[in-house]
C-alpha atoms as a PDB file:
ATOM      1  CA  UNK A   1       1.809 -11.989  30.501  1.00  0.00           C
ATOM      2  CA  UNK A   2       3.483  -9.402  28.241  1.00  0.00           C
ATOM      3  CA  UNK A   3       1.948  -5.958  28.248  1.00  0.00           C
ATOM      4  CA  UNK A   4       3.914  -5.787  24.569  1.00  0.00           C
ATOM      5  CA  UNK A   5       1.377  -5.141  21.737  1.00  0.00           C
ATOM      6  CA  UNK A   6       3.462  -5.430  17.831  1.00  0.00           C
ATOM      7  CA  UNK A   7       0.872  -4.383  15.330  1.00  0.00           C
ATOM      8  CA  UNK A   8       1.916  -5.319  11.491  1.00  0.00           C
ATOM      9  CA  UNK A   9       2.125  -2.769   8.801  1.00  0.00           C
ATOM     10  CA  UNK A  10       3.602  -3.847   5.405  1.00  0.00           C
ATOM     11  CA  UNK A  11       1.848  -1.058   3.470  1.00  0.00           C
ATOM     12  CA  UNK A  12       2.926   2.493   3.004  1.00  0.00           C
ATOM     13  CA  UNK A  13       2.334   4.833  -0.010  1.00  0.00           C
ATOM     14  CA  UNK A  14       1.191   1.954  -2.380  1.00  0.00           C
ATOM     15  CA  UNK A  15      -2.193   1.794   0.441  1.00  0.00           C
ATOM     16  CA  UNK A  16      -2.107   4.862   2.624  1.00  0.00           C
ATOM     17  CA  UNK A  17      -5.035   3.506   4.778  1.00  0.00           C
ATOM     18  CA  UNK A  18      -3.217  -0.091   5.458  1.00  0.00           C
ATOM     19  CA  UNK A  19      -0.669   2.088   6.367  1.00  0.00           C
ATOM     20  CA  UNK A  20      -2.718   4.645   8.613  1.00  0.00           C
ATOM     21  CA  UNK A  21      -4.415   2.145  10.643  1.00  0.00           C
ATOM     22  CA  UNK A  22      -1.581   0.433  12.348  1.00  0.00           C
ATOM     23  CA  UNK A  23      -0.288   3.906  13.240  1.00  0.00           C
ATOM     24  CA  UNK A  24      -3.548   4.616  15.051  1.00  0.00           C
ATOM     25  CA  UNK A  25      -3.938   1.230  16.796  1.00  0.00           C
ATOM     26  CA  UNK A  26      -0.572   1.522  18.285  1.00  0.00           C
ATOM     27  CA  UNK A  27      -0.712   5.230  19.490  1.00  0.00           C
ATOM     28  CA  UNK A  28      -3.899   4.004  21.215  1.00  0.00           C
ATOM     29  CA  UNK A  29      -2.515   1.200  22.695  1.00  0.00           C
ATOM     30  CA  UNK A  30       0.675   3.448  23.424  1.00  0.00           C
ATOM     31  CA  UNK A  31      -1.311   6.101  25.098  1.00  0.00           C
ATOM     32  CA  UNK A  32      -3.580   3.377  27.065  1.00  0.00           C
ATOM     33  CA  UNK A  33       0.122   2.171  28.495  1.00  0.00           C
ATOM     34  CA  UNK A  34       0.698  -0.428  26.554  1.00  0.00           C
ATOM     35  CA  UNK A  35       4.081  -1.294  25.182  1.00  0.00           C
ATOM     36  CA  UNK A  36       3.496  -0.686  21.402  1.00  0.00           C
ATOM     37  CA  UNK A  37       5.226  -1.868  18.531  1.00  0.00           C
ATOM     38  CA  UNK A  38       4.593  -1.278  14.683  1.00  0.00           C
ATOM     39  CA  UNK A  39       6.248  -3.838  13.068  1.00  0.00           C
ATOM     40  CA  UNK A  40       7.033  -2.953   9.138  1.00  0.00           C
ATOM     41  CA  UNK A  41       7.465  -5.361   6.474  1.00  0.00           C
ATOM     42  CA  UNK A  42       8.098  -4.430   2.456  1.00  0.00           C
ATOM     43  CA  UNK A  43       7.455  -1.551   1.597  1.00  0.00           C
ATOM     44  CA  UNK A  44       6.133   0.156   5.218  1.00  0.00           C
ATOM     45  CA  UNK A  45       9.996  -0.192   5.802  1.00  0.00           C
ATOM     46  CA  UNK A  46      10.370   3.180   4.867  1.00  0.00           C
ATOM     47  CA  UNK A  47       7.871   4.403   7.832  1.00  0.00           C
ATOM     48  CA  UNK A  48      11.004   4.654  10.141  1.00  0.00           C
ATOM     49  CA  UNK A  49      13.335   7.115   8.096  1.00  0.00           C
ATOM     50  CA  UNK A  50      13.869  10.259   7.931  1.00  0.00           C
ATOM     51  CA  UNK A  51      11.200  11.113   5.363  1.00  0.00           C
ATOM     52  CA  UNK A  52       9.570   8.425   5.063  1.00  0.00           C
ATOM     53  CA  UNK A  53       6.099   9.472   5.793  1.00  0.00           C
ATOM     54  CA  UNK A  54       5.586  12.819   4.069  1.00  0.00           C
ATOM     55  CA  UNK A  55       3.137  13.120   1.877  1.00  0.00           C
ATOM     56  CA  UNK A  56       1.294   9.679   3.008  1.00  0.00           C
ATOM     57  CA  UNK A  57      -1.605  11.281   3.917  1.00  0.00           C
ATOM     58  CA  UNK A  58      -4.925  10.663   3.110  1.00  0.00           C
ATOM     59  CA  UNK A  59      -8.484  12.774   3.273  1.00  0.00           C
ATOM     60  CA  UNK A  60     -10.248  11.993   6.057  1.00  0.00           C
ATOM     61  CA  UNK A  61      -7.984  10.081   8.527  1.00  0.00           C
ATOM     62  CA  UNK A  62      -5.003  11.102  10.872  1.00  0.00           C
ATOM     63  CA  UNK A  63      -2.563  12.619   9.067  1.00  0.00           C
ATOM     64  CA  UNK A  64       0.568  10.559   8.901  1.00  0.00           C
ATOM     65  CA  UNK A  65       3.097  13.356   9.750  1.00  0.00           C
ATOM     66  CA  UNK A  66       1.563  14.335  13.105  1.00  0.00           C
ATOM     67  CA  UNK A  67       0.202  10.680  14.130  1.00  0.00           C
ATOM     68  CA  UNK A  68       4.039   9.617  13.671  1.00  0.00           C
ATOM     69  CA  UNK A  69       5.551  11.420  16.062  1.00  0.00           C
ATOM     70  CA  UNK A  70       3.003  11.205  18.403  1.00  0.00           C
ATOM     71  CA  UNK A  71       2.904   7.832  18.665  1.00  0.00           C
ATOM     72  CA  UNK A  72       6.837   7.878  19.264  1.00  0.00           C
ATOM     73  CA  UNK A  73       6.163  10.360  22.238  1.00  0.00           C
ATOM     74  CA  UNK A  74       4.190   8.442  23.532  1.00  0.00           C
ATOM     75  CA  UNK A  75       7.186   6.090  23.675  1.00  0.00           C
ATOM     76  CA  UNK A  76       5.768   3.809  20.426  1.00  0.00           C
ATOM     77  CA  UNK A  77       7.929   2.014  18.877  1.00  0.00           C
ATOM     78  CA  UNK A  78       8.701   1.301  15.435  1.00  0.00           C
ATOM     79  CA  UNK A  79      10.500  -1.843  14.628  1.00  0.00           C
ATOM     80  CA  UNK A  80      11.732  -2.104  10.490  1.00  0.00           C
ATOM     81  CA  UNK A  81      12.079  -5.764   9.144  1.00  0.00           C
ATOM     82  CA  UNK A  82      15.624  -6.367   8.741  1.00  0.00           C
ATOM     83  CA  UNK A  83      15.451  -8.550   5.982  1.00  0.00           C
ATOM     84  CA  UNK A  84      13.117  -5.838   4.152  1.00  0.00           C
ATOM     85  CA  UNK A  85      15.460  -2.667   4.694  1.00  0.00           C
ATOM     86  CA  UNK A  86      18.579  -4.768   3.279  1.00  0.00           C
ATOM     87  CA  UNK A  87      17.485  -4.858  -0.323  1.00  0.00           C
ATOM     88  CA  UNK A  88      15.798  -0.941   0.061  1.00  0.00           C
ATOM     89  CA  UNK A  89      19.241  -0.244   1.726  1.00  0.00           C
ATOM     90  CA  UNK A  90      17.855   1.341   4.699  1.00  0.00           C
ATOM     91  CA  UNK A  91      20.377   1.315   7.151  1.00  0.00           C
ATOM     92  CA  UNK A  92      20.551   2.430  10.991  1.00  0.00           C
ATOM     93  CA  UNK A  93      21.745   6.451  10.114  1.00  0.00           C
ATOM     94  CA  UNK A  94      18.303   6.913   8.135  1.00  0.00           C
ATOM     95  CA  UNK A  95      16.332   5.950  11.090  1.00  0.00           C
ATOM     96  CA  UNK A  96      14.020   8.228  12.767  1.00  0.00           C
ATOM     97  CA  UNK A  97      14.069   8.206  16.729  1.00  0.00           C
ATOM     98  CA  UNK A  98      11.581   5.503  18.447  1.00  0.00           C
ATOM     99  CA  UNK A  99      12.861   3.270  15.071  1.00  0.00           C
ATOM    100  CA  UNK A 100      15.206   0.196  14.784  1.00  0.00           C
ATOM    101  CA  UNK A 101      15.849  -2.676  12.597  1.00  0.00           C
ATOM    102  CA  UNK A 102      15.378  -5.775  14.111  1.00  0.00           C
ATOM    103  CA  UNK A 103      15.433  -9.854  12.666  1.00  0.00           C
ATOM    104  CA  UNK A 104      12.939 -12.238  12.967  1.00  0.00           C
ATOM    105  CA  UNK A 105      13.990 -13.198  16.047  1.00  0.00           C
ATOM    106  CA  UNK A 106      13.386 -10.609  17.947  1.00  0.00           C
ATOM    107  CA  UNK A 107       9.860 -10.959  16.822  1.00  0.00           C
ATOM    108  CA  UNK A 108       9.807 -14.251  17.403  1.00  0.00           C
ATOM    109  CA  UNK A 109      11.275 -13.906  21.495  1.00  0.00           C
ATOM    110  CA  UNK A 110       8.670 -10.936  22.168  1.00  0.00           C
ATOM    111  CA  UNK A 111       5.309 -13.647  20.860  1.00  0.00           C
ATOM    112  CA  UNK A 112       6.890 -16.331  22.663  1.00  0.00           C
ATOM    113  CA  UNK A 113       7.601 -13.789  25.771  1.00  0.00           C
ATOM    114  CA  UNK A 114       3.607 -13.109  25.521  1.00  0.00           C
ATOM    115  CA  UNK A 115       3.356 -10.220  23.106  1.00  0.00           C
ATOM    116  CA  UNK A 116       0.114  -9.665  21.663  1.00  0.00           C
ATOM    117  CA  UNK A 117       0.327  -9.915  17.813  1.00  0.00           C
ATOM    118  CA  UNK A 118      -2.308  -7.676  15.567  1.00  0.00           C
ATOM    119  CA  UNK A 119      -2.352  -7.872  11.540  1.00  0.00           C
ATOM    120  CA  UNK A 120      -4.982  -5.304  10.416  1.00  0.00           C
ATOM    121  CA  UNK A 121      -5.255  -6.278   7.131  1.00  0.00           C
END
């Protein structure tokens, strides 16, 4: 069994707290030991640049731009849907460290290798 845990976020500044939760799941995960994965669709795309999350934040939960890198210290990972960073042309040199863009297959191989899959919707 696969000690990999890929949380979905497809949110970002359109819901901050669909965006917030995912974070905080997978630092948790990350810090319990758990390989952990934030997998962003649409819009959440723009979680792993340079940027991205400033200004995301929202009263009364973690703020976004200390959760972040955090979570990536704690050797998270954040994995940008390749087929949503194409059209927002988000390419590898506006990445942030701990983020990459990966195809559907790589999902795909880390469920089939046993990765646990969370959507919080």
């Amino acid at each position: 069994m696969s000690d990999t845990v890929i949380f979905s976020c497809s949110h970002w500044k359109d819901d901050p707290e669909r965006m917030i939760l995912p974070l905080v799941a997978a630092n948790t995960a990350a810090i319990a030991g758990q390989r952990a994965v934030v997998f962003c669709t649409m819009d959440a795309v723009w979680i792993g640049t340079r940027g991205g999350i400033e200004g995301t934040g929202l009263e009364g939960f973690p703020d976004p731009e200390t959760l972040l890198p955090e979570y990536i210290a704690n050797e998270g990972e954040i994995w940008l849907c390749q087929t949503c960073a194409k059209p927002r042309n988000i390419g590898e040199d506006m990445l942030i460290k701990g983020a990459r863009i990966v195809g559907a297959a790589k999902l795909v191989e880390e469920v089939v290798l046993g990765a646990n899959h969370v959507a919080i919707a």
